[in-house]
Structure formats: C-alpha cells, structure tokens
PDB file of N, CA and C in Angstrom:
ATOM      1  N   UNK A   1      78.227  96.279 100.622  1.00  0.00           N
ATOM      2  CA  UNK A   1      77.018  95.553 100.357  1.00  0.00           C
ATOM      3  C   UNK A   1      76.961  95.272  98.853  1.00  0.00           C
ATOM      4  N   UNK A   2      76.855  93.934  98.477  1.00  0.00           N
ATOM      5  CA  UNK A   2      76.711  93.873  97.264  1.00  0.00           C
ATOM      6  C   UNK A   2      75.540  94.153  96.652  1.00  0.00           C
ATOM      7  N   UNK A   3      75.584  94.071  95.133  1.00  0.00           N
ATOM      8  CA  UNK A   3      74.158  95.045  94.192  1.00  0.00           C
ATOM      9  C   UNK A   3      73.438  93.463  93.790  1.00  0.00           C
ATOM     10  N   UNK A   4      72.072  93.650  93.659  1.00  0.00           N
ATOM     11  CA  UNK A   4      71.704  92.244  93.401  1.00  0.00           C
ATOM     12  C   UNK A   4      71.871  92.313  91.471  1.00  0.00           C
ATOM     13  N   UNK A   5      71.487  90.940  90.752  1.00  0.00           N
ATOM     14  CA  UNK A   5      72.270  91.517  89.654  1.00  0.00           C
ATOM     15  C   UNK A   5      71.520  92.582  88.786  1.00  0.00           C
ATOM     16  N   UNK A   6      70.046  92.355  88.744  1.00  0.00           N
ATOM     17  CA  UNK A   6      68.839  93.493  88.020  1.00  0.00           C
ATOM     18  C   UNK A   6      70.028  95.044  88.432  1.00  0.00           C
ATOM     19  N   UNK A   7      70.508  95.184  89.661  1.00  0.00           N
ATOM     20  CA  UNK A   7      70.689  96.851  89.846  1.00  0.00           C
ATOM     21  C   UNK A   7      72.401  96.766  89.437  1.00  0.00           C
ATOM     22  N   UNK A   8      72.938  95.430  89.356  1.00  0.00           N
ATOM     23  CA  UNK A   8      74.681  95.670  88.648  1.00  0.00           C
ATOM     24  C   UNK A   8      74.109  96.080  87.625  1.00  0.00           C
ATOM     25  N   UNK A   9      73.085  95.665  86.861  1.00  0.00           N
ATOM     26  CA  UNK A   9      72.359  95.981  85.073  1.00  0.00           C
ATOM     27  C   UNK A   9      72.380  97.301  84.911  1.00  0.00           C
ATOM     28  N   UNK A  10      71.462  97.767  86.059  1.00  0.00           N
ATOM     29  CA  UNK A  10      70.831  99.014  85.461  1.00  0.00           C
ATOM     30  C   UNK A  10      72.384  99.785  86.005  1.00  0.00           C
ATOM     31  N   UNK A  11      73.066  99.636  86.961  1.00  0.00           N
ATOM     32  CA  UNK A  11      73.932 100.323  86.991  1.00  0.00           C
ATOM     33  C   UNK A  11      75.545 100.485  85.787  1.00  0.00           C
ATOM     34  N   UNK A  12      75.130  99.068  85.262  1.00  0.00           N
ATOM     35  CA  UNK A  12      76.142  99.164  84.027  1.00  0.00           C
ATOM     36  C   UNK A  12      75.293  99.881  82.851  1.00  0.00           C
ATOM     37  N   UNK A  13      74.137  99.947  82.507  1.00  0.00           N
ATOM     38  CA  UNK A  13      73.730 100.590  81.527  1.00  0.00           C
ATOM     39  C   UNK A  13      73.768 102.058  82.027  1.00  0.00           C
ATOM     40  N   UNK A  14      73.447 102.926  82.812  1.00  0.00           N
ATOM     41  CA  UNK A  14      73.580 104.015  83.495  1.00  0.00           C
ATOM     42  C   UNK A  14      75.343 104.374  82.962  1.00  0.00           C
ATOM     43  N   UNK A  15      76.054 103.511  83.548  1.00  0.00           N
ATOM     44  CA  UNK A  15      77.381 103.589  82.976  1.00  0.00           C
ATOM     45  C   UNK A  15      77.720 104.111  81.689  1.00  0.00           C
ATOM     46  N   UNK A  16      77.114 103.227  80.877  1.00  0.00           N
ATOM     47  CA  UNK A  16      77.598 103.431  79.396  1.00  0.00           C
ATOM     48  C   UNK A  16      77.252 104.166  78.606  1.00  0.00           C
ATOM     49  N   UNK A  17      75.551 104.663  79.278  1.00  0.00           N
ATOM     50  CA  UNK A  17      75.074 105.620  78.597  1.00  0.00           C
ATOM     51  C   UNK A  17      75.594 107.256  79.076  1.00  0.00           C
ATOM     52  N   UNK A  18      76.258 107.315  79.953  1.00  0.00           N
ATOM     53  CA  UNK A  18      77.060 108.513  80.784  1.00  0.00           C
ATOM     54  C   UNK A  18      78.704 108.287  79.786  1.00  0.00           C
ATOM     55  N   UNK A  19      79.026 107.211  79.586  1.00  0.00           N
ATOM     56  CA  UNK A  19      80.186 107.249  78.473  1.00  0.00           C
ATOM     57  C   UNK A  19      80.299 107.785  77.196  1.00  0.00           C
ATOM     58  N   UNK A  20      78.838 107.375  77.058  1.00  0.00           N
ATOM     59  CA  UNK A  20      78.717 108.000  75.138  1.00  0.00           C
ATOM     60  C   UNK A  20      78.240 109.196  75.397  1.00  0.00           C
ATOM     61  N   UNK A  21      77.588 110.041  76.111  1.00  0.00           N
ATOM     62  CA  UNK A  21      76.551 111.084  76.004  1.00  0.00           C
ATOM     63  C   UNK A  21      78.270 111.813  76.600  1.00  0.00           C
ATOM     64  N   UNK A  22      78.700 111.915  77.859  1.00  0.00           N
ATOM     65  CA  UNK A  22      80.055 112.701  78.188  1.00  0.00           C
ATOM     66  C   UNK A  22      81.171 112.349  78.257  1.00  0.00           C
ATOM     67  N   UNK A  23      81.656 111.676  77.530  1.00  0.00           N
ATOM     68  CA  UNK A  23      82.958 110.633  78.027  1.00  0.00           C
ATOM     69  C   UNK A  23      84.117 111.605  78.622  1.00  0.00           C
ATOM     70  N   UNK A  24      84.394 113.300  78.698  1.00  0.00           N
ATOM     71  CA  UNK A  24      85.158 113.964  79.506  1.00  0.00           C
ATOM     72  C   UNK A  24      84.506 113.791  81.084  1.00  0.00           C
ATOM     73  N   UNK A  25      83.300 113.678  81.492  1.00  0.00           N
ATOM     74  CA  UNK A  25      82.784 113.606  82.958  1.00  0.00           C
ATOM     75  C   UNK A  25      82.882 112.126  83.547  1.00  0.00           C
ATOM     76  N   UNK A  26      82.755 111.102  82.288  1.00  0.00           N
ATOM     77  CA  UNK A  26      82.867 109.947  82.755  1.00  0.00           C
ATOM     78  C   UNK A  26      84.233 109.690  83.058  1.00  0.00           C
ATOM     79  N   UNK A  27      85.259 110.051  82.913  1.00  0.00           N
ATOM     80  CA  UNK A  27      86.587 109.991  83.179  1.00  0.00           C
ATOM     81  C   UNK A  27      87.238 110.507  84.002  1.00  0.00           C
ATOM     82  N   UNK A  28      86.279 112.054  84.097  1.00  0.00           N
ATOM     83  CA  UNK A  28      86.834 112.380  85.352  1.00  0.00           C
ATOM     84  C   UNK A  28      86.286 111.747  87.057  1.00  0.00           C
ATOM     85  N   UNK A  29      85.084 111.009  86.729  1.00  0.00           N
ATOM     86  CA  UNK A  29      84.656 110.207  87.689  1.00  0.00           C
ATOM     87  C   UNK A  29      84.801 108.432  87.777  1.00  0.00           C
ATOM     88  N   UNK A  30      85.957 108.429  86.806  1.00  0.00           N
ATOM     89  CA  UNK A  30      86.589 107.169  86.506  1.00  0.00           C
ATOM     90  C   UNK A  30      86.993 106.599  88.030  1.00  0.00           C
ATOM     91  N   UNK A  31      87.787 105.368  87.467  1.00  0.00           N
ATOM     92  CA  UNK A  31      88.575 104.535  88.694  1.00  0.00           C
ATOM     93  C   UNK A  31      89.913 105.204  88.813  1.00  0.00           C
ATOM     94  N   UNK A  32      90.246 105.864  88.490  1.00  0.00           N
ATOM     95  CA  UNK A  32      91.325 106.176  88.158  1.00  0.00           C
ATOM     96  C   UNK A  32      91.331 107.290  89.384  1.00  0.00           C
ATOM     97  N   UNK A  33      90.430 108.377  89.412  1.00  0.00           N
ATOM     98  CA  UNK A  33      90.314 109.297  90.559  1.00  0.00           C
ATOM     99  C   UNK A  33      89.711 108.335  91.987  1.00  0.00           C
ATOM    100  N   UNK A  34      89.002 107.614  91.767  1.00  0.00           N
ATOM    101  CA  UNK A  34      88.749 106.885  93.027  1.00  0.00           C
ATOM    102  C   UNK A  34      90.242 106.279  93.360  1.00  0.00           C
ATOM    103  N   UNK A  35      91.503 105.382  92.737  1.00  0.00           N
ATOM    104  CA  UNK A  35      92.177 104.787  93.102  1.00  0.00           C
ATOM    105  C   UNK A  35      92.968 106.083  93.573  1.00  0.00           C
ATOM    106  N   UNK A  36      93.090 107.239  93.107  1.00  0.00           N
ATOM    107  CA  UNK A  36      94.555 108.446  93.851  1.00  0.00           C
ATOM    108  C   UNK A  36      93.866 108.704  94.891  1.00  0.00           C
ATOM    109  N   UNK A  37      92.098 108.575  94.730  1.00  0.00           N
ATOM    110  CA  UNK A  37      91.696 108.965  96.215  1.00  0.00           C
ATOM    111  C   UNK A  37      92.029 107.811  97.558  1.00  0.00           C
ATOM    112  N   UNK A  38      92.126 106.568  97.151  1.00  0.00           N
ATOM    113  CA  UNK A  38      92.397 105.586  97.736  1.00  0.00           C
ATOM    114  C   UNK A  38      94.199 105.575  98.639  1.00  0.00           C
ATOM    115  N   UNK A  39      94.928 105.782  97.602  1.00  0.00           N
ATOM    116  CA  UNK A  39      96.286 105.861  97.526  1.00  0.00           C
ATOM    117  C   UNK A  39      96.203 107.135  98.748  1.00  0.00           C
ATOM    118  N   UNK A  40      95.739 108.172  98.445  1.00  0.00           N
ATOM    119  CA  UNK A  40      96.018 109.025  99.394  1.00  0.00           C
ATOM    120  C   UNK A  40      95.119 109.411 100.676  1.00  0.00           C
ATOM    121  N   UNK A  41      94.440 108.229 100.826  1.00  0.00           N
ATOM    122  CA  UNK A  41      94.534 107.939 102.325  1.00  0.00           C
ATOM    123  C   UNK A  41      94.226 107.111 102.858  1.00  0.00           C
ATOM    124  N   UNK A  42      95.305 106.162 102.138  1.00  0.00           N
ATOM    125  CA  UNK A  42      96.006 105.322 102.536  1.00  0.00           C
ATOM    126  C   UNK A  42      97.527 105.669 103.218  1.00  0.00           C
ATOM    127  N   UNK A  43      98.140 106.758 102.320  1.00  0.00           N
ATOM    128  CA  UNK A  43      99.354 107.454 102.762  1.00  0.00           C
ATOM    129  C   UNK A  43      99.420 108.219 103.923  1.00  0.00           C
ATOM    130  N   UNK A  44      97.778 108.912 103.921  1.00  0.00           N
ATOM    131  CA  UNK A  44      97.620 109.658 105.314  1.00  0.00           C
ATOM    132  C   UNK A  44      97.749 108.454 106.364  1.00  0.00           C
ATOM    133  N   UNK A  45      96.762 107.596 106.425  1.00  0.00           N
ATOM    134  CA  UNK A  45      96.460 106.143 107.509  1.00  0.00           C
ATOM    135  C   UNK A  45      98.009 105.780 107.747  1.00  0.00           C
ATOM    136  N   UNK A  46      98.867 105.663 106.622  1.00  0.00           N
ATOM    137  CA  UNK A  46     100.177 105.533 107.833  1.00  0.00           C
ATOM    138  C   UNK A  46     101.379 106.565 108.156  1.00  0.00           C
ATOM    139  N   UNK A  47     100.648 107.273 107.350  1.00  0.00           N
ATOM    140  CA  UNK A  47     101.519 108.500 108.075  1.00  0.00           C
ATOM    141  C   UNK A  47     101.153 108.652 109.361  1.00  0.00           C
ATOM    142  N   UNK A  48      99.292 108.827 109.866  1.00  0.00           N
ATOM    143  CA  UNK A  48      99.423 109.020 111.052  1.00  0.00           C
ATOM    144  C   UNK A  48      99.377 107.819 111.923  1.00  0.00           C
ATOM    145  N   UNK A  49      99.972 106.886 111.529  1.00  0.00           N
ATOM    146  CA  UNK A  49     100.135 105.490 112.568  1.00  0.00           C
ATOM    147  C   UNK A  49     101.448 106.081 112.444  1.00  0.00           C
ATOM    148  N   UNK A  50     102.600 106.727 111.622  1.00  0.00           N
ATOM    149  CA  UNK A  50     103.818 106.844 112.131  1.00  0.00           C
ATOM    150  C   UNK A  50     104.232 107.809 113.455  1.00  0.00           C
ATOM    151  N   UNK A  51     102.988 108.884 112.640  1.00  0.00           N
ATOM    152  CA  UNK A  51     103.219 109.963 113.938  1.00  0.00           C
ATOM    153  C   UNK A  51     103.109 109.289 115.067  1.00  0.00           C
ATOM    154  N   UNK A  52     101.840 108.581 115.515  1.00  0.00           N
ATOM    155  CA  UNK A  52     100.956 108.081 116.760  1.00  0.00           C
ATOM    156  C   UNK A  52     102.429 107.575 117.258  1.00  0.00           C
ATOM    157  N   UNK A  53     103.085 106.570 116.304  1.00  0.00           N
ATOM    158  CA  UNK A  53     104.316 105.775 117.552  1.00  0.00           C
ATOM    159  C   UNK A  53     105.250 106.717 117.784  1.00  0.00           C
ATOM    160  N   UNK A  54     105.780 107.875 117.238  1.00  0.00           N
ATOM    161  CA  UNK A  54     106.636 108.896 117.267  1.00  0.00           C
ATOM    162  C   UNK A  54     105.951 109.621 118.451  1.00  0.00           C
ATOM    163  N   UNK A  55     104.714 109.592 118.851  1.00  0.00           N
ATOM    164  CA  UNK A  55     104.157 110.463 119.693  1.00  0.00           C
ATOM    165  C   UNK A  55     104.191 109.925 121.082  1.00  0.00           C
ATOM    166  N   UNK A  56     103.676 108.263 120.933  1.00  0.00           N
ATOM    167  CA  UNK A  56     104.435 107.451 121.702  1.00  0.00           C
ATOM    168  C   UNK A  56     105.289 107.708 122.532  1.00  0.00           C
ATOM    169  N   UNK A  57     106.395 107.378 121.944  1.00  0.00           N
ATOM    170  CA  UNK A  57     107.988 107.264 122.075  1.00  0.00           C
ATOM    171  C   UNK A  57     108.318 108.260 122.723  1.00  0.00           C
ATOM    172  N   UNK A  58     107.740 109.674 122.469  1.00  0.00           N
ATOM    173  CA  UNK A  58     108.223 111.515 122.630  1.00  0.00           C
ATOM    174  C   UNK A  58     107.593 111.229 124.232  1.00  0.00           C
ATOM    175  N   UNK A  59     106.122 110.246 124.507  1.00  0.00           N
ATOM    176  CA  UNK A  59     105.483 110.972 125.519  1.00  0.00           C
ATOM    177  C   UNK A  59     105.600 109.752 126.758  1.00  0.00           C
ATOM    178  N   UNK A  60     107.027 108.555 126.442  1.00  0.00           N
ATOM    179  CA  UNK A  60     107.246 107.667 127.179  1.00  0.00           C
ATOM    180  C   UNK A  60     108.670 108.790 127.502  1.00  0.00           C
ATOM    181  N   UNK A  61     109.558 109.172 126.875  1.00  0.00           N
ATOM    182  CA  UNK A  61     110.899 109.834 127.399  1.00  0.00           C
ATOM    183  C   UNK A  61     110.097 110.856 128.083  1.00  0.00           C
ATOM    184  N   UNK A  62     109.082 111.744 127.902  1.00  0.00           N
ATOM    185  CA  UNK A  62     108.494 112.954 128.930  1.00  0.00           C
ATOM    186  C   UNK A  62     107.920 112.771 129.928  1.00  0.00           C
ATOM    187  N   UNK A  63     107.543 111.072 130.449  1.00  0.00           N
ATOM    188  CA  UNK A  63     106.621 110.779 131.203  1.00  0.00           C
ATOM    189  C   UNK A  63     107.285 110.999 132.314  1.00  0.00           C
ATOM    190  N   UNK A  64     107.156 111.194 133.655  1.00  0.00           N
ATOM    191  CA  UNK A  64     107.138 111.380 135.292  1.00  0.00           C
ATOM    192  C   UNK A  64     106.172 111.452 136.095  1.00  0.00           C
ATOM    193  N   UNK A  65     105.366 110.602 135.614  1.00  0.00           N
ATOM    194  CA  UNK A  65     103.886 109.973 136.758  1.00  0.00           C
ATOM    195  C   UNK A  65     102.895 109.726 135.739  1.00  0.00           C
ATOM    196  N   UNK A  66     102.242 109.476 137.026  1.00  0.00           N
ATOM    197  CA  UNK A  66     101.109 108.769 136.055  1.00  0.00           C
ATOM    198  C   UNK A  66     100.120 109.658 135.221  1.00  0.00           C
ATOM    199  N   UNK A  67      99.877 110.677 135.916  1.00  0.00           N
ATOM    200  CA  UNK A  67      99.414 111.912 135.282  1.00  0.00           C
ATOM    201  C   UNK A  67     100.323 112.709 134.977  1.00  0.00           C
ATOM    202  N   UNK A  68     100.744 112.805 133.912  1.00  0.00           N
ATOM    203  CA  UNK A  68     102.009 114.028 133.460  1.00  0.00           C
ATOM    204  C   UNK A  68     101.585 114.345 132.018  1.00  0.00           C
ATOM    205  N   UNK A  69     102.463 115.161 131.266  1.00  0.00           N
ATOM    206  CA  UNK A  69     102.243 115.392 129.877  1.00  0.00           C
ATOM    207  C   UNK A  69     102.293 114.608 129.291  1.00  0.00           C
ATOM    208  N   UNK A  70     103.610 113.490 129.693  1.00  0.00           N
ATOM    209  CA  UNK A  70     104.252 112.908 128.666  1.00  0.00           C
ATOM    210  C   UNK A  70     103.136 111.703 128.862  1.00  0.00           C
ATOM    211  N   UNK A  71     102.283 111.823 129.903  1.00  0.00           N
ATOM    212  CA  UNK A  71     101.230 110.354 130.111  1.00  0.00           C
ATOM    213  C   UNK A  71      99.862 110.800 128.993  1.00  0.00           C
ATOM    214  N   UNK A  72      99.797 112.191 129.319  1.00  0.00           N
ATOM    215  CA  UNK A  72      98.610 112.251 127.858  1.00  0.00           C
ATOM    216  C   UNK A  72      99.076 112.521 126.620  1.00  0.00           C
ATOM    217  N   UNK A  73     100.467 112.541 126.443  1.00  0.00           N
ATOM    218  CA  UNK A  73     100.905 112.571 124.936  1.00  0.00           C
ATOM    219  C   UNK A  73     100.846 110.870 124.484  1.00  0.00           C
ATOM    220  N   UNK A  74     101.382 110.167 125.674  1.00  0.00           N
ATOM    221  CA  UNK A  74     100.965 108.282 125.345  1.00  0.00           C
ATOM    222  C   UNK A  74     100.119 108.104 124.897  1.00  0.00           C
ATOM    223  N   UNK A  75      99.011 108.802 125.521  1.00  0.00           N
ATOM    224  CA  UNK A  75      97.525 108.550 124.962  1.00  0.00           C
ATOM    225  C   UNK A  75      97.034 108.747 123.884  1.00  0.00           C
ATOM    226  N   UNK A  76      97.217 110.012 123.640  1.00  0.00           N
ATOM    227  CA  UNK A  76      97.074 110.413 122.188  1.00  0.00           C
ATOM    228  C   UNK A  76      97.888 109.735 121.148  1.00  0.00           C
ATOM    229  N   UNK A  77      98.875 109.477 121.870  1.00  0.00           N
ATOM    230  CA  UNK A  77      99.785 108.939 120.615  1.00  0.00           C
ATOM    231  C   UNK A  77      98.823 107.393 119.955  1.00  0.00           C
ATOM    232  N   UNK A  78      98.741 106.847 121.266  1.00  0.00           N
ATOM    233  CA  UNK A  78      97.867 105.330 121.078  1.00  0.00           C
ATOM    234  C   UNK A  78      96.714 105.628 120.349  1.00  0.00           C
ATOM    235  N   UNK A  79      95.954 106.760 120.673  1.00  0.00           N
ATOM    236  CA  UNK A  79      94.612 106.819 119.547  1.00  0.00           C
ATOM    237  C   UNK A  79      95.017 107.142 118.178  1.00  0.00           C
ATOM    238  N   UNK A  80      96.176 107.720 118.313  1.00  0.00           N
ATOM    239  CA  UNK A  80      96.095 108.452 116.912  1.00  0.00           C
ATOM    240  C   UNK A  80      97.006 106.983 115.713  1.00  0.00           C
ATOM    241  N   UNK A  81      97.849 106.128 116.700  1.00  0.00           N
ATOM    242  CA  UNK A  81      98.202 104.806 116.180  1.00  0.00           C
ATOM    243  C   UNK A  81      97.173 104.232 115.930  1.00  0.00           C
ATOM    244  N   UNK A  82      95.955 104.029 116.749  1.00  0.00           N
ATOM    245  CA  UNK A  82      95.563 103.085 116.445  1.00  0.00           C
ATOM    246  C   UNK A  82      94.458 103.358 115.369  1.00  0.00           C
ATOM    247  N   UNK A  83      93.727 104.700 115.226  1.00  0.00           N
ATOM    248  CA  UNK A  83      93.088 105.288 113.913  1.00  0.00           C
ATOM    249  C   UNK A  83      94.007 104.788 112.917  1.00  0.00           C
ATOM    250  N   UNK A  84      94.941 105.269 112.720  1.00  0.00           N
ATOM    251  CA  UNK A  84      95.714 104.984 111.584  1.00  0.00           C
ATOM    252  C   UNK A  84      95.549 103.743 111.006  1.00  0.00           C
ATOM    253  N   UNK A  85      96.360 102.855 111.847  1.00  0.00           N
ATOM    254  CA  UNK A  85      96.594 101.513 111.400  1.00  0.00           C
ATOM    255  C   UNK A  85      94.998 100.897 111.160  1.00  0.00           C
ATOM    256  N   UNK A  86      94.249 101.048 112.188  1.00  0.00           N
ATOM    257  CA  UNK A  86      92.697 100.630 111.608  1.00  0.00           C
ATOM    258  C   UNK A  86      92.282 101.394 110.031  1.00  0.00           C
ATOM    259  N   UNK A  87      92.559 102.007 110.056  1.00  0.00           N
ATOM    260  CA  UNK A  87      92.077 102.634 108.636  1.00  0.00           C
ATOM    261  C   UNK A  87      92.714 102.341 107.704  1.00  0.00           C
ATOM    262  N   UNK A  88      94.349 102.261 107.758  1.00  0.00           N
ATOM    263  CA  UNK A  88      94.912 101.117 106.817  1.00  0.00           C
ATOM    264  C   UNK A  88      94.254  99.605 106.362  1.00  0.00           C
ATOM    265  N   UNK A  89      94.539  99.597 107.302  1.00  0.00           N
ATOM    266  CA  UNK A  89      93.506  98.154 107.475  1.00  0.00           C
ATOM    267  C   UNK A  89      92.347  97.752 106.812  1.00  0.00           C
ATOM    268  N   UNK A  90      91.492  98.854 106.795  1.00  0.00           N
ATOM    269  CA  UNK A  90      90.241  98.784 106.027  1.00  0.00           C
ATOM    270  C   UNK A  90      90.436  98.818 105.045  1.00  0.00           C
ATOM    271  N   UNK A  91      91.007 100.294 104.287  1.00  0.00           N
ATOM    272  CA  UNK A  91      91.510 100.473 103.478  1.00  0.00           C
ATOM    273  C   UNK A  91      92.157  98.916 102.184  1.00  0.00           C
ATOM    274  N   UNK A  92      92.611  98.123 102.844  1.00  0.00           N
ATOM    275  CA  UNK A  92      93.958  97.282 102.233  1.00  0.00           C
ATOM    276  C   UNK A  92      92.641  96.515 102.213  1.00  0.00           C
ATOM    277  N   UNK A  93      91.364  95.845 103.164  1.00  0.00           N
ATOM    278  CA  UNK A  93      90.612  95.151 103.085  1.00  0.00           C
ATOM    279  C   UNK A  93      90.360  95.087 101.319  1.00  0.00           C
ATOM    280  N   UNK A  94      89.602  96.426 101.381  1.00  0.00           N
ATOM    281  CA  UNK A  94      88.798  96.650 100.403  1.00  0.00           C
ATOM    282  C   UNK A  94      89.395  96.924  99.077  1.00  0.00           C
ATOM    283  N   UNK A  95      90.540  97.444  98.979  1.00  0.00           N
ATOM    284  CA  UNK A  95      91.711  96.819  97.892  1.00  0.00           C
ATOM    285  C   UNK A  95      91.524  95.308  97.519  1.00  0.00           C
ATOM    286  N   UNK A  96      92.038  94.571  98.396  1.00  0.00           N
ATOM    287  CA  UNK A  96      91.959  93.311  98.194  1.00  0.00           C
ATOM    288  C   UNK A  96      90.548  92.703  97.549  1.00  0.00           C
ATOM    289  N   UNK A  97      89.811  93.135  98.331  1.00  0.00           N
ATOM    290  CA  UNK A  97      88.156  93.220  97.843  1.00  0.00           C
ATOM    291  C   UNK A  97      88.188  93.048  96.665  1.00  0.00           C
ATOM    292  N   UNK A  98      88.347  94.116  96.175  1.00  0.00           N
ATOM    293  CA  UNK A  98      87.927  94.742  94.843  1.00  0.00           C
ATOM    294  C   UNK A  98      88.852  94.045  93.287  1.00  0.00           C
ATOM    295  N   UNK A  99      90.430  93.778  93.860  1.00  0.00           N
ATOM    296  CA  UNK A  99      90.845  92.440  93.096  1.00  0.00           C
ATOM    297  C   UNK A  99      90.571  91.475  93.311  1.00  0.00           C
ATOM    298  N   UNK A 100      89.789  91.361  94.216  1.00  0.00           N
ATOM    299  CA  UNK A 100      89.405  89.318  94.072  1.00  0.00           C
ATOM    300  C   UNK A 100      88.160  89.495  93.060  1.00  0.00           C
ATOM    301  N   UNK A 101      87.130  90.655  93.083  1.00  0.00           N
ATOM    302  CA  UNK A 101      85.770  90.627  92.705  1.00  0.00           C
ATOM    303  C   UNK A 101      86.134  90.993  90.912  1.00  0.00           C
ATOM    304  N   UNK A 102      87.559  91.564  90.859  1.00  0.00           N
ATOM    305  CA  UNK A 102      88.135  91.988  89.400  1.00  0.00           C
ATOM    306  C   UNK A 102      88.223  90.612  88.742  1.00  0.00           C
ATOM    307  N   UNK A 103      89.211  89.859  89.394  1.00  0.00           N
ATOM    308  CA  UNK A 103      89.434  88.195  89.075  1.00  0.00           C
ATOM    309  C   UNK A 103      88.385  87.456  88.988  1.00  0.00           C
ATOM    310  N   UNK A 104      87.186  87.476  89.547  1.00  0.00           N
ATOM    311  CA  UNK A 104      86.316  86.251  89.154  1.00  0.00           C
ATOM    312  C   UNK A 104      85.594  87.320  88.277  1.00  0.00           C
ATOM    313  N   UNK A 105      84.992  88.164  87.450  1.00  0.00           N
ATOM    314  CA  UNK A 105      84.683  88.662  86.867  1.00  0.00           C
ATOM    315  C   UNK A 105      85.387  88.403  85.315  1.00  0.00           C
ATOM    316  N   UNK A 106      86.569  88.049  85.229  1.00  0.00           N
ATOM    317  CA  UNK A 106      87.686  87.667  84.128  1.00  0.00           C
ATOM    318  C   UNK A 106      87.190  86.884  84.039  1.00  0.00           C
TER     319      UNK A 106
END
C-alpha cells in the first residue's frame, strides 16, 4: 500500500532524525538487513520448491495405488512446490517493485 505524500514526509523526517540522534541503530535497521533478510528467503522459497519436486519424483517411483505412501508423499510434495515457488514469486514481485519505485524517484 502506498504512503500518501504528507506520511512519505513525516516518515522521511522520522528517518533522519533517527540518523543523527543514532546512526549505529539506524544502520542496523538499514536496507541492507532488510535486503539479507530478503535474499534469505528467497533462498529458502526455492530451496523448498526444490525439495517439493524431489519429493515429487521420490513419491511418483513409491507410488502403488491410489492411496499409498508414495500418493501422499505426491501431495505433499505439490504443496510444498507450490508454497515455494508462490513465495518466490512474491518475493521477485516486490524486488522488482521496489527498483522500478528506486528509478522513478532518480
């Protein structure tokens, strides 16, 4: 949701005055910790879309009916693919987001 511009204001002055008064707290609540927080889970989101198709794959060779192990390991595998990749997804959205809103700001 975007900020209308009165609260981008008060939220950039809030900013700057948290820069000069602590600039060790303002840094540690920089972009910089939001982007490793980003990065890393993002790494989780396809790690577990890798597992999900690995889980897949494990619970199509185990399958022997329609109800078997290897039929609820499919399953799981499919939720746990498809969490993943959706959350990548978002994830990459809002990346993108956030450099387009960087660029018209330049």
């Amino acid at each position: 949701m975007a900020l209308s511009d009165d609260e981008q204001d008060r939220l950039d002055e809030l900013e700057t005055f948290n820069r000069a008064t602590d600039p060790r707290f303002a840094v540690s609540i920089g972009t910089a910790a939001v982007q490793r927080w980003e990065r890393r889970r993002a790494a989780f989101a396809w790690s577990a879309s890798l597992l999900g198709i690995l889980a897949i794959l494990t619970g199509l060779g185990a399958a022997r009916g329609l109800i078997s192990t290897g039929s609820i390991i499919v399953f799981y595998g499919f939720l746990l693919t498809a969490w993943g990749f959706g959350s990548a997804v978002q994830i990459l959205r809002r990346q993108i987001g956030e450099a387009a809103r960087t660029r018209e700001d330049r």
